[in-house]
N, C-alpha and C. Protein backbone atom coordinates (compact mmCIF):
# COMPACT_ATOMS: atom_id res chain seq x y z
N UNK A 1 0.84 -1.18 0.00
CA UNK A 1 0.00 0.00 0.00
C UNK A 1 0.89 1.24 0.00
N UNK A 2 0.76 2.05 -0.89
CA UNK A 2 1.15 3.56 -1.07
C UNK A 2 0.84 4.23 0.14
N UNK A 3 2.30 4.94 0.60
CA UNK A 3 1.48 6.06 2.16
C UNK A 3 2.22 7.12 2.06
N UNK A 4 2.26 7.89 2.58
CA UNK A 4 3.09 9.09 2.55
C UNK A 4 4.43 9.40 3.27
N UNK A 5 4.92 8.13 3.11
CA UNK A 5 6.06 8.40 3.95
C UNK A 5 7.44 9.28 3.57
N UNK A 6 6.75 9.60 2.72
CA UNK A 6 8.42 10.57 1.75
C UNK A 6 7.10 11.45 1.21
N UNK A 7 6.71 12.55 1.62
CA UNK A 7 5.95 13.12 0.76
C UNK A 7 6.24 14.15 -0.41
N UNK A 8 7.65 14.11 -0.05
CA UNK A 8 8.03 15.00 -1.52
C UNK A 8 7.57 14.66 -3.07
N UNK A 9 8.09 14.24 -3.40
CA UNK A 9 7.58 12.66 -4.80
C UNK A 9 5.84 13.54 -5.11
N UNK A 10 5.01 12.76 -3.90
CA UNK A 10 3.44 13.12 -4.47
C UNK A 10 2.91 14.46 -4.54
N UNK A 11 3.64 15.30 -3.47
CA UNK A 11 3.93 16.56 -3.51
C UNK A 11 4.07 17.57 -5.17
N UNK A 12 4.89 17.11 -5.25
CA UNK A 12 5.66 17.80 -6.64
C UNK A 12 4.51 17.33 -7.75
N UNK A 13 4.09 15.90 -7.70
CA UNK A 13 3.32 15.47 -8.79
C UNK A 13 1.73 16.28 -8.89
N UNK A 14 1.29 16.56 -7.21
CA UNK A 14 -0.17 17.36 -6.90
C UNK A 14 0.41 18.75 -7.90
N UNK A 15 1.40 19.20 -7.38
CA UNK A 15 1.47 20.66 -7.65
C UNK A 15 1.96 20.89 -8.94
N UNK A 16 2.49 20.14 -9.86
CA UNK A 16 2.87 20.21 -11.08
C UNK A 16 1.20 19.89 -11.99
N UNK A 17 0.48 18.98 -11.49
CA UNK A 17 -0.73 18.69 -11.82
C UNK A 17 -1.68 19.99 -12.12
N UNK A 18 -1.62 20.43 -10.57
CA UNK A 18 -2.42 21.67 -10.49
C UNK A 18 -1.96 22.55 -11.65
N UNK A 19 -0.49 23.14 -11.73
CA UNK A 19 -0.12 24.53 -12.41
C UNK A 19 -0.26 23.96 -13.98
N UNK A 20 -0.34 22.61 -14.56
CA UNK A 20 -0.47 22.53 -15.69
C UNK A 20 -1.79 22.69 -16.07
N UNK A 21 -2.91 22.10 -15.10
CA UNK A 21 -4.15 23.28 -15.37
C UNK A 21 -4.20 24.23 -15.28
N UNK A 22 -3.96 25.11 -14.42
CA UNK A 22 -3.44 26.72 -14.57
C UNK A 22 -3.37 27.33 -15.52
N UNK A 23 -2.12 26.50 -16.47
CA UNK A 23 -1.46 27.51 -17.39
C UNK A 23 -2.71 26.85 -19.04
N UNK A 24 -3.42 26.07 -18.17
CA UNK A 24 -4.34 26.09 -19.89
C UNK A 24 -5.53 27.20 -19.52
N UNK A 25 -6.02 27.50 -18.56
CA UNK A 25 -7.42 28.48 -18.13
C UNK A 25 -6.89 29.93 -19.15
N UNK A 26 -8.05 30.11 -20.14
CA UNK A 26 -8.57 30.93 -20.67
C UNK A 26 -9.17 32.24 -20.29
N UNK A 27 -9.37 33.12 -20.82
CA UNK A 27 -10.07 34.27 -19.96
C UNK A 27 -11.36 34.23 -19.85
N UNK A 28 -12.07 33.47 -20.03
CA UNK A 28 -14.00 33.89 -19.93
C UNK A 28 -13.54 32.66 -18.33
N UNK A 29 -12.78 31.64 -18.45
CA UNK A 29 -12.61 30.62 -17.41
C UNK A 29 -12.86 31.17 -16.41
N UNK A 30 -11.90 32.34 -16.10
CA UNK A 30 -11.20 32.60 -14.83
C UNK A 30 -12.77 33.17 -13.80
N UNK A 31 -13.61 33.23 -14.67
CA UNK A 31 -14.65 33.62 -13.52
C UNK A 31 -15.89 32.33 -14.03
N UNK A 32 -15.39 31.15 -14.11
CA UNK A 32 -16.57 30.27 -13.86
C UNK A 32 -16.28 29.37 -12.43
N UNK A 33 -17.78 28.80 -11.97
CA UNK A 33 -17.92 28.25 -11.36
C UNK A 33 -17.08 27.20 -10.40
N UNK A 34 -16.89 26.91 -9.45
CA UNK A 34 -16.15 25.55 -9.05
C UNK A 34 -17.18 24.47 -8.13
N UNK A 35 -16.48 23.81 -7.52
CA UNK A 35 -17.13 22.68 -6.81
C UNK A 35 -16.88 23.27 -5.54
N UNK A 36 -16.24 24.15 -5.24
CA UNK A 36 -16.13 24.86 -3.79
C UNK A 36 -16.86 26.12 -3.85
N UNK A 37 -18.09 25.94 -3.51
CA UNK A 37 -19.32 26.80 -2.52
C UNK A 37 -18.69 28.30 -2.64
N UNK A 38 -19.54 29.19 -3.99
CA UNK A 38 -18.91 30.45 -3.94
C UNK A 38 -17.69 31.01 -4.28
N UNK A 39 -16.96 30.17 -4.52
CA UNK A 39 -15.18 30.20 -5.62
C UNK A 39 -15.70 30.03 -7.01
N UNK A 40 -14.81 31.11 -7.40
CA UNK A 40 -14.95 31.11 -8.70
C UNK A 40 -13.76 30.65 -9.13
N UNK A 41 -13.25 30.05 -10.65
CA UNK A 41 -11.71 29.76 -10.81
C UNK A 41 -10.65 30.65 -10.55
N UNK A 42 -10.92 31.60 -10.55
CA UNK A 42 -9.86 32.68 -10.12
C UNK A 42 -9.40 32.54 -8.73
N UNK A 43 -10.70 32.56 -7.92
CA UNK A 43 -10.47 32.36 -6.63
C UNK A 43 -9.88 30.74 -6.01
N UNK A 44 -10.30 29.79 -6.58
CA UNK A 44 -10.09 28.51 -6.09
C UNK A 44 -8.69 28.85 -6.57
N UNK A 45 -7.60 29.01 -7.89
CA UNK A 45 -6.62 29.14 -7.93
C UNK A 45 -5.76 29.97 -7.23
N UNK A 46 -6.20 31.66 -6.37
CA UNK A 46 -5.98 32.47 -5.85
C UNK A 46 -5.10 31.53 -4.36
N UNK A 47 -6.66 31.17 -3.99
CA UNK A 47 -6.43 30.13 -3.05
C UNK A 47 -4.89 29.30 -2.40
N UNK A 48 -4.82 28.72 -3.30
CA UNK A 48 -3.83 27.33 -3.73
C UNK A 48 -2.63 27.79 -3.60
N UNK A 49 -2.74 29.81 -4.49
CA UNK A 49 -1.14 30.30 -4.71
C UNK A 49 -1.39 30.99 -3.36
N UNK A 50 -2.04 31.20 -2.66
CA UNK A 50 -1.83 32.18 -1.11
C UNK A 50 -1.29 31.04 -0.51
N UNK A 51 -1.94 29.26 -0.82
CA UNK A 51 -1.03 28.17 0.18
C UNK A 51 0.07 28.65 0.47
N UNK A 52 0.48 28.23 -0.88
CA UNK A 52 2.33 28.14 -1.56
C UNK A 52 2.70 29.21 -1.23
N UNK A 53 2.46 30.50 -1.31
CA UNK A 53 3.21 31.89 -0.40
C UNK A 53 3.46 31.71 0.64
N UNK A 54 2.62 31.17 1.69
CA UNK A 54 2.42 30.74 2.72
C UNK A 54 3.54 29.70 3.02
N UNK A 55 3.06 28.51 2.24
CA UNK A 55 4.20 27.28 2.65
C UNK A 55 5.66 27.92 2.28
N UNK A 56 6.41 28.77 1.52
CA UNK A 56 7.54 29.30 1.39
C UNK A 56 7.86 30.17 3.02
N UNK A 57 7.08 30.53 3.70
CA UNK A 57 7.55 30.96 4.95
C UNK A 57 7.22 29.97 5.96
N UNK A 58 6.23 29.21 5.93
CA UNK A 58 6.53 28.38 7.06
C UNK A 58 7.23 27.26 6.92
N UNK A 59 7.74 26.99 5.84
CA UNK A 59 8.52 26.06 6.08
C UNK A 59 10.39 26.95 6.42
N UNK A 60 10.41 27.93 6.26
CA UNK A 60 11.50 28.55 6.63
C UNK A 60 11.64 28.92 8.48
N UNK A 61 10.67 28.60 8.74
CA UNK A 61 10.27 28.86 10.56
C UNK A 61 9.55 29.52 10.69
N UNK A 62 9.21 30.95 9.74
CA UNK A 62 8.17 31.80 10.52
C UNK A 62 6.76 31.32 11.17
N UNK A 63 6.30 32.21 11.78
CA UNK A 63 5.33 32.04 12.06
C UNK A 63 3.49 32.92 11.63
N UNK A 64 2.59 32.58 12.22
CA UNK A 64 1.72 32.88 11.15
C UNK A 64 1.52 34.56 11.71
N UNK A 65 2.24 35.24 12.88
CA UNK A 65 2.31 36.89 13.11
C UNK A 65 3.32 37.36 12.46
N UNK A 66 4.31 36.31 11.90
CA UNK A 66 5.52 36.75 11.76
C UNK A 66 5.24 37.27 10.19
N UNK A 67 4.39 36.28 9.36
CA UNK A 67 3.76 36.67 8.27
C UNK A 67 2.71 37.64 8.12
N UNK A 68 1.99 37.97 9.32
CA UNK A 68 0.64 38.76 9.57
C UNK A 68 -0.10 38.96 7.86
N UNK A 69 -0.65 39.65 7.56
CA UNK A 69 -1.70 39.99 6.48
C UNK A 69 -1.15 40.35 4.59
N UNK A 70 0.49 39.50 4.76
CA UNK A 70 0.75 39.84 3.82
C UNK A 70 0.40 39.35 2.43
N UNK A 71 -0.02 38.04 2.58
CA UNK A 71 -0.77 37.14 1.49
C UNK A 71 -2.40 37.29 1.94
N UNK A 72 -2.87 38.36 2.14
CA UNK A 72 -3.99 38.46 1.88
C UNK A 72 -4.87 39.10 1.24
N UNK A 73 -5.89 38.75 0.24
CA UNK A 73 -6.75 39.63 -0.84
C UNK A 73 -6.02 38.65 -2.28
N UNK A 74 -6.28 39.39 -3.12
CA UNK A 74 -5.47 38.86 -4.80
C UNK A 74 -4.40 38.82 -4.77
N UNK A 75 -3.77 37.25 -4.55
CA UNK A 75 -2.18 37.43 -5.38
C UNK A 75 -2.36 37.12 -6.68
N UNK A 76 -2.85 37.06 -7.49
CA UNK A 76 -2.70 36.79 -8.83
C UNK A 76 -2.32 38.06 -9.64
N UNK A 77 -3.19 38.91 -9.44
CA UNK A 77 -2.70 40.25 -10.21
C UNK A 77 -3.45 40.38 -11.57
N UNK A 78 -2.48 40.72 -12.93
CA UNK A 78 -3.14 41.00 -14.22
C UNK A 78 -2.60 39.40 -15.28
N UNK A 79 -1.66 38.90 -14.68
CA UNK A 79 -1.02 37.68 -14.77
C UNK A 79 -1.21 36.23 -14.24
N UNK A 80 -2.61 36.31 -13.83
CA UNK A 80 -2.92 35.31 -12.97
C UNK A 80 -1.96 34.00 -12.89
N UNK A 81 -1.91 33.21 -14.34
CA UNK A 81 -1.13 32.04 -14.72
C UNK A 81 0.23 32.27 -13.92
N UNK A 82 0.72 33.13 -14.55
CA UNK A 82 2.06 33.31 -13.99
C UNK A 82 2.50 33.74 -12.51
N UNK A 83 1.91 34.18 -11.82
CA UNK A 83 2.16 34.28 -10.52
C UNK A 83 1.51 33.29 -9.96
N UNK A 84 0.59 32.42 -10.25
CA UNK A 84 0.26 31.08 -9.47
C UNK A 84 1.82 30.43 -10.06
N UNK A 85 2.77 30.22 -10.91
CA UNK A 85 2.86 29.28 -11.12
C UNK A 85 4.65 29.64 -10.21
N UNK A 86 4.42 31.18 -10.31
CA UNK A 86 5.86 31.80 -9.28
C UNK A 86 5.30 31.22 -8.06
N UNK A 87 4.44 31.02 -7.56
CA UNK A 87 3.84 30.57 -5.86
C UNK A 87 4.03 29.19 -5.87
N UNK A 88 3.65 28.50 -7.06
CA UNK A 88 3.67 27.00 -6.73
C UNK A 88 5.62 26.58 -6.56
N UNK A 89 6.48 27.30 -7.32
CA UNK A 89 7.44 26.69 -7.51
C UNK A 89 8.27 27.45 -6.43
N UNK A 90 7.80 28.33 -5.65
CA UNK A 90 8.35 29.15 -4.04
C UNK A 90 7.97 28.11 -3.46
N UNK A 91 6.67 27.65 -2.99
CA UNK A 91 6.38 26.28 -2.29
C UNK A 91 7.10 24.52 -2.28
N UNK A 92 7.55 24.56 -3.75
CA UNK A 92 7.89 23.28 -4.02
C UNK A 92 9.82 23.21 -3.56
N UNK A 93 10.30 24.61 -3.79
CA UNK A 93 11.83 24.74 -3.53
C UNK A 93 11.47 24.77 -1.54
N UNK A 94 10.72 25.38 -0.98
CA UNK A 94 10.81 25.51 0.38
C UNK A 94 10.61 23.91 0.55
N UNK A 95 10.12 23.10 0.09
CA UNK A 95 9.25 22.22 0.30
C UNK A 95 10.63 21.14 0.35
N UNK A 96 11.43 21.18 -0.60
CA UNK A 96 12.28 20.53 -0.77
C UNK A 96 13.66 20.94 -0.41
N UNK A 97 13.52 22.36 -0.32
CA UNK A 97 15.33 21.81 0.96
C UNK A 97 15.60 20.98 1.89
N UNK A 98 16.83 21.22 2.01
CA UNK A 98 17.39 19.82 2.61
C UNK A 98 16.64 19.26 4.32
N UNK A 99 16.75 19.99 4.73
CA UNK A 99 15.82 19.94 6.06
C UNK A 99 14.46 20.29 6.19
N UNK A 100 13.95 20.50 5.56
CA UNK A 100 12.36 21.42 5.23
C UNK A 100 11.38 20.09 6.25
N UNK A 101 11.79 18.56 5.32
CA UNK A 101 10.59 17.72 6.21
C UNK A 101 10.76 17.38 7.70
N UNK A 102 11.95 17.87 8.17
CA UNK A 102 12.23 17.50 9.49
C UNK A 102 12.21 18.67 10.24
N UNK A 103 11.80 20.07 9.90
CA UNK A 103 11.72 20.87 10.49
C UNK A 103 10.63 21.24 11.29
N UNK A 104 10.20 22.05 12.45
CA UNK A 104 8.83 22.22 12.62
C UNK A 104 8.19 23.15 12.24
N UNK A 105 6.79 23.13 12.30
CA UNK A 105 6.57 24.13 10.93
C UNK A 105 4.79 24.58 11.71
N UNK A 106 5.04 26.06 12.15
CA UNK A 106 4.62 26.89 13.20
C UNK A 106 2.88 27.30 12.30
N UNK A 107 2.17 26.23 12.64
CA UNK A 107 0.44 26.24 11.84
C UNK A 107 -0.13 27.42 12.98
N UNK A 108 -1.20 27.72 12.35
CA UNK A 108 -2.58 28.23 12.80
C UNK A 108 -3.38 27.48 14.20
N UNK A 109 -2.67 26.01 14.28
CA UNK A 109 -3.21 24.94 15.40
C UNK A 109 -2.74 24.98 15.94
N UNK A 110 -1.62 24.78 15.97
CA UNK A 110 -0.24 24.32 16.00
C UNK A 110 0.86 24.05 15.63
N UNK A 111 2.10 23.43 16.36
CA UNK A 111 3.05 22.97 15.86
C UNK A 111 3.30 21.40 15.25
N UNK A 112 3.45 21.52 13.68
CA UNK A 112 3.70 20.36 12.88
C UNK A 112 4.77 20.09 12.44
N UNK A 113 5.66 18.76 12.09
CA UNK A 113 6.56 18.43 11.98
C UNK A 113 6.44 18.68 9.85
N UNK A 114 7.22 19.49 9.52
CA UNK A 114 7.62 19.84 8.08
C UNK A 114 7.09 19.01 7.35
N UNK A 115 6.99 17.32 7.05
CA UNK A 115 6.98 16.10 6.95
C UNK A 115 5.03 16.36 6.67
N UNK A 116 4.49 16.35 7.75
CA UNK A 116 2.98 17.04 8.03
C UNK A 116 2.38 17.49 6.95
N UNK A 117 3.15 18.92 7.39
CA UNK A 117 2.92 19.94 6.46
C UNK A 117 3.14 19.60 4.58
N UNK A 118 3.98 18.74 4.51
CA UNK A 118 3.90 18.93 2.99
C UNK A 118 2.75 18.00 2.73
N UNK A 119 1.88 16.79 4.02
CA UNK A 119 1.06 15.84 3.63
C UNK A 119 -0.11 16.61 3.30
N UNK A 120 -0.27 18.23 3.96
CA UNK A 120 -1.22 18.99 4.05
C UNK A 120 -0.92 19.58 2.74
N UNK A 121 0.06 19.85 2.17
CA UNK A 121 0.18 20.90 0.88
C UNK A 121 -0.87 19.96 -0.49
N UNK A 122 0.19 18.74 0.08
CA UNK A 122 -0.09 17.50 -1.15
C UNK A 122 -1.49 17.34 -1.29
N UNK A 123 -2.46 17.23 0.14
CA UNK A 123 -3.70 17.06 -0.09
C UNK A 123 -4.58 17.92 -1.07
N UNK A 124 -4.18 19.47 -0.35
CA UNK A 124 -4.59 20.62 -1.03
C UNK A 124 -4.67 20.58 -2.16
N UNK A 125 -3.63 20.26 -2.71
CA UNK A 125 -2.87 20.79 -4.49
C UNK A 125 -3.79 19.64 -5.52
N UNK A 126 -4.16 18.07 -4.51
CA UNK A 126 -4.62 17.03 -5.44
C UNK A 126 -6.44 17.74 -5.48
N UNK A 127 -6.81 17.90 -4.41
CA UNK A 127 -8.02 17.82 -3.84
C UNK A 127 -8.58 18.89 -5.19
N UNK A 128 -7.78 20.21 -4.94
CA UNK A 128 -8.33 21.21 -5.38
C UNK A 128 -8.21 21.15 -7.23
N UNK A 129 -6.81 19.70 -7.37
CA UNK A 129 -6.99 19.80 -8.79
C UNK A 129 -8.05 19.12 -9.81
N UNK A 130 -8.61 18.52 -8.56
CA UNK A 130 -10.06 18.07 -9.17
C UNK A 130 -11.07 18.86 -9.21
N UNK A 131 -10.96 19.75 -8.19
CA UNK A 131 -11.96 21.12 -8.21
C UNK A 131 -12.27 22.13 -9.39
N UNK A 132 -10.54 22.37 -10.08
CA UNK A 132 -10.26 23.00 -11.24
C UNK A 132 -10.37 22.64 -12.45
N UNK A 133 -10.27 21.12 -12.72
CA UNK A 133 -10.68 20.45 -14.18
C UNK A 133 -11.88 20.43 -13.87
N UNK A 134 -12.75 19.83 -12.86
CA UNK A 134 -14.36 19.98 -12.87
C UNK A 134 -15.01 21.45 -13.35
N UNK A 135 -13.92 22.43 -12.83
CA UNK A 135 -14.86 23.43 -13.51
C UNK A 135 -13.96 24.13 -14.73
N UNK A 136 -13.40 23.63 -15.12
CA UNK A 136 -12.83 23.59 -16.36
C UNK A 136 -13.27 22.92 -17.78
N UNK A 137 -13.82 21.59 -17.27
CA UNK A 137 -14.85 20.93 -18.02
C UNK A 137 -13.75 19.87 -18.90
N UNK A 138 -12.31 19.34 -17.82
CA UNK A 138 -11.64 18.80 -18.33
C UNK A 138 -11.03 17.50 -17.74
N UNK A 139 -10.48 15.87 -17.78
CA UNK A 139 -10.57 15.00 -16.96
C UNK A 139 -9.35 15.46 -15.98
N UNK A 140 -9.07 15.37 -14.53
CA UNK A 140 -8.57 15.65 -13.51
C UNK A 140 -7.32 15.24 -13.84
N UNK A 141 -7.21 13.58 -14.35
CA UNK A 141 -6.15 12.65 -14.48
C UNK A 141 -4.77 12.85 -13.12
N UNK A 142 -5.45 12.57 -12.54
CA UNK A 142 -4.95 12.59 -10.59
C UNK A 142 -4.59 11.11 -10.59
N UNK A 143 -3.27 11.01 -10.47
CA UNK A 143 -2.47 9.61 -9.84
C UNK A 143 -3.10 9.22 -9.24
N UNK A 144 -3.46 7.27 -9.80
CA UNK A 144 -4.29 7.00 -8.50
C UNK A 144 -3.67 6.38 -7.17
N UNK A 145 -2.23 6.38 -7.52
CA UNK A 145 -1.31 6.25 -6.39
C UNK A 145 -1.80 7.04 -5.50
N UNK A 146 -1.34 8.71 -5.72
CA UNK A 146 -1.60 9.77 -5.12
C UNK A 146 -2.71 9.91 -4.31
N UNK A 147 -3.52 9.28 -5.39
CA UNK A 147 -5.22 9.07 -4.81
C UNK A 147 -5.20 8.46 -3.29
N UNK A 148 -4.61 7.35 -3.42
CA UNK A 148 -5.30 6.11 -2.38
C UNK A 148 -3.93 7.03 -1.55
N UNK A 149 -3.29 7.24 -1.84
CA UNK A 149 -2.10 7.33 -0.40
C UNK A 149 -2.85 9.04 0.41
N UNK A 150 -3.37 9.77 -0.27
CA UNK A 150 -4.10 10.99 0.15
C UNK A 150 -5.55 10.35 0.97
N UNK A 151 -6.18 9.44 0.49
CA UNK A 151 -7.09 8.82 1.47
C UNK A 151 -6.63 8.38 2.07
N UNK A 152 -5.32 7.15 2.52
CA UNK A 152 -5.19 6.83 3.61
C UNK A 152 -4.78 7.55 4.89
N UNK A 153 -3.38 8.52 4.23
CA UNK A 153 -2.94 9.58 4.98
C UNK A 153 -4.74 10.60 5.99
N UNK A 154 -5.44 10.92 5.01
CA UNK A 154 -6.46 11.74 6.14
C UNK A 154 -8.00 11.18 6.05
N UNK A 155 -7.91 9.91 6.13
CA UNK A 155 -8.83 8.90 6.52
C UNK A 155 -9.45 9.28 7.99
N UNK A 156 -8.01 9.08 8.57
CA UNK A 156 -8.09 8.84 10.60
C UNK A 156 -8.11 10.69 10.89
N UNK A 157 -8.05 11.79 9.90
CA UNK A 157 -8.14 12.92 10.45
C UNK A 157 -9.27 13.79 9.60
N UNK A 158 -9.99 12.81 8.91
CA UNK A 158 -11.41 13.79 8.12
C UNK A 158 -12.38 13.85 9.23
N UNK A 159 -12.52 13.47 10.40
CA UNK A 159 -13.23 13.98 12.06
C UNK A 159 -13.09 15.29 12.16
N UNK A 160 -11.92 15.41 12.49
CA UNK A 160 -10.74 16.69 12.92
C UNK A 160 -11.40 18.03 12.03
N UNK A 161 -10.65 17.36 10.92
CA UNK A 161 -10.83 18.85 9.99
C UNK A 161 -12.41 19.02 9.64
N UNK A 162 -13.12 18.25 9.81
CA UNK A 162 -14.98 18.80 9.46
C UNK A 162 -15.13 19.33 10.76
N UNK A 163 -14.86 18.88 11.37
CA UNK A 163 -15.46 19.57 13.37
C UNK A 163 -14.62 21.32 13.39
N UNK A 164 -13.80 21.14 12.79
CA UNK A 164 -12.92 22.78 12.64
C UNK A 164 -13.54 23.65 11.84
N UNK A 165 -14.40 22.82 10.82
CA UNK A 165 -14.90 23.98 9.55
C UNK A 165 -14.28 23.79 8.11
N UNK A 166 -12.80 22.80 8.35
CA UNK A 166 -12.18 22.97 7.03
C UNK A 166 -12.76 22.53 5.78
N UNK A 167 -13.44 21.55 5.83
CA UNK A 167 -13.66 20.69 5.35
C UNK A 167 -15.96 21.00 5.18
N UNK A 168 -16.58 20.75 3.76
CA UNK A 168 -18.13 20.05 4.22
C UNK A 168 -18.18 19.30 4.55
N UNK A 169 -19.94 18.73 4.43
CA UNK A 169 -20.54 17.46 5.05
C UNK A 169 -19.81 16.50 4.38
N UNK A 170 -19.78 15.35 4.75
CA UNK A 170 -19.57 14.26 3.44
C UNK A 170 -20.99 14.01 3.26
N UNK A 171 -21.10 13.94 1.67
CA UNK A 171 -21.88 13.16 0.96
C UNK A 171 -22.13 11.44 0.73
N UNK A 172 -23.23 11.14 0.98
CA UNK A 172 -22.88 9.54 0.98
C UNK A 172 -22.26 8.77 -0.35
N UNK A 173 -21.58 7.90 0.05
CA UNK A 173 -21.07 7.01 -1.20
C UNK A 173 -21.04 5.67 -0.95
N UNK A 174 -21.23 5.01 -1.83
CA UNK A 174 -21.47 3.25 -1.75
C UNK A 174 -20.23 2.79 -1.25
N UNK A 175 -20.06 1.97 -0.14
CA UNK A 175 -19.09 1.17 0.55
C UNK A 175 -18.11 0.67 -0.11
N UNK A 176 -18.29 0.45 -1.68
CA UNK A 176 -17.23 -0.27 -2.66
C UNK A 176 -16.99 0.96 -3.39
N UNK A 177 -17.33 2.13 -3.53
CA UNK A 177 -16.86 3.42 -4.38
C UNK A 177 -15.37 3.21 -4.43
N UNK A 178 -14.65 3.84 -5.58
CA UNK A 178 -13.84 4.01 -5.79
C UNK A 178 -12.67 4.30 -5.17
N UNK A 179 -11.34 4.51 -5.21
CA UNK A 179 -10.55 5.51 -4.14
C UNK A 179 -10.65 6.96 -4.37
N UNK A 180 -10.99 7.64 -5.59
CA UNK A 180 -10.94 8.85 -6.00
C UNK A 180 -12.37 9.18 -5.33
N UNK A 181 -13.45 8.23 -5.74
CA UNK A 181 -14.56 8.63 -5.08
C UNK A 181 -14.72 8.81 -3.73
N UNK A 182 -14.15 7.87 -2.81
CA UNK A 182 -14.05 8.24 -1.51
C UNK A 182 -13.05 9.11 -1.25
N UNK A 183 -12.33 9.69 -2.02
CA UNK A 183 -11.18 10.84 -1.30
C UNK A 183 -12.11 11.89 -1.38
N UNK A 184 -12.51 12.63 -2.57
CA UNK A 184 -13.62 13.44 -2.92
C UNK A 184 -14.64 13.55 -1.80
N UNK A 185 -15.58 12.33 -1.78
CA UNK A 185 -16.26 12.75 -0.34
C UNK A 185 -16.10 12.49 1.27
N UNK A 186 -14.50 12.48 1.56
CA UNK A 186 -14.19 12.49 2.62
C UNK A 186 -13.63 14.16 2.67
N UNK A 187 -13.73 14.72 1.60
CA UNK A 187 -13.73 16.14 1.63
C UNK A 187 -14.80 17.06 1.71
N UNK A 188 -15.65 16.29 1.22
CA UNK A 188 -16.92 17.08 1.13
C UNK A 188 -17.64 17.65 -0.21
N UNK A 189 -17.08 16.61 -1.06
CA UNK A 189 -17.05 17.13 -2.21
C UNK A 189 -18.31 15.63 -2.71
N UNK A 190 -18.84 15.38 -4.06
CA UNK A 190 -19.64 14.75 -4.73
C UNK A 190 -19.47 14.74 -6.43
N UNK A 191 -18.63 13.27 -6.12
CA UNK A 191 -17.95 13.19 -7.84
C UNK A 191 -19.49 13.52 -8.99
């Protein structure tokens, strides 16, 4: 069974996934619909690149005062493509220095071990790249490695994050559904 024990690898593959949808979105795109409640594509991508701004300082130590309000509102700009794709590859170099997964890495909760944190980036980057071909109107084509090792990894913590808010309801799904299908609605999402 695939798990996340090196999460760099699935990491790189979520976020290379994501920015190659990115860089195909069109301009009438950037303001259609998504599968996340009130995001439009601009915003669900907005999103993703405030992560990756984000993950470039906490994985360096700061903390989330130390960053206070600076990734907040539009990072995209008049360039959208291109500054998501400057955010994804700030995230993926923090992500991958030499100590980055063994470092601790100063959350909003708490304190997480670097290692964590990229299981949290990886989720993000897959989750949401199904969010973006769905409303793109294009197939996701999400590793199903990636797949099943992202369900197993937050299987034992989709409690956690719905009781916080992160996360919707789950939607029901048949006991034999898929792995993509059950990652989807252990998010709150409905393939």
């Amino acid at each position: 069974m695939d798990t996340l024990t090196h999460p760099g690898p699935p990491l790189q593959r979520a976020v290379t996934r994501f920015t190659v949808l990115v860089a195909s979105i069109r301009d009438p795109s950037w303001g259609h619909p998504t599968p996340c409640a009130g995001w439009s594509v601009r915003q669900l991508v907005n999103h993703v690149a405030v992560e990756d701004l984000w993950a470039g300082e906490l994985f360096a130590g700061r903390t989330i005062a130390d960053v206070g309000a600076r990734f907040d509102g539009d990072q995209l700009g008049a360039v959208p493509a291109a500054r998501f794709e400057e955010s994804a590859q700030r995230a993926l170099a923090a992500a991958g220095a030499p100590d980055a997964l063994t470092r601790t890495v100063h959350l909003s909760f708490g304190d997480v071990p670097g290692a964590e944190y990229a299981r949290q980036l990886f989720a993000d980057h897959l989750v949401h790249a199904w969010d973006l071909a769905t409303a793109l109107g294009v197939p996701a084509a999400l590793d199903p490695h990636d797949v099943r090792a992202c369900l197993d990894w937050f299987t034992p913590q989709e409690g956690a994050y719905r009781s916080a808010g992160l996360i919707g309801p789950r939607p029901s799904v048949a006991d034999d559904a898929n792995p993509l299908t059950q990652l989807l609605a252990s998010f709150g999402r409905t393939p």
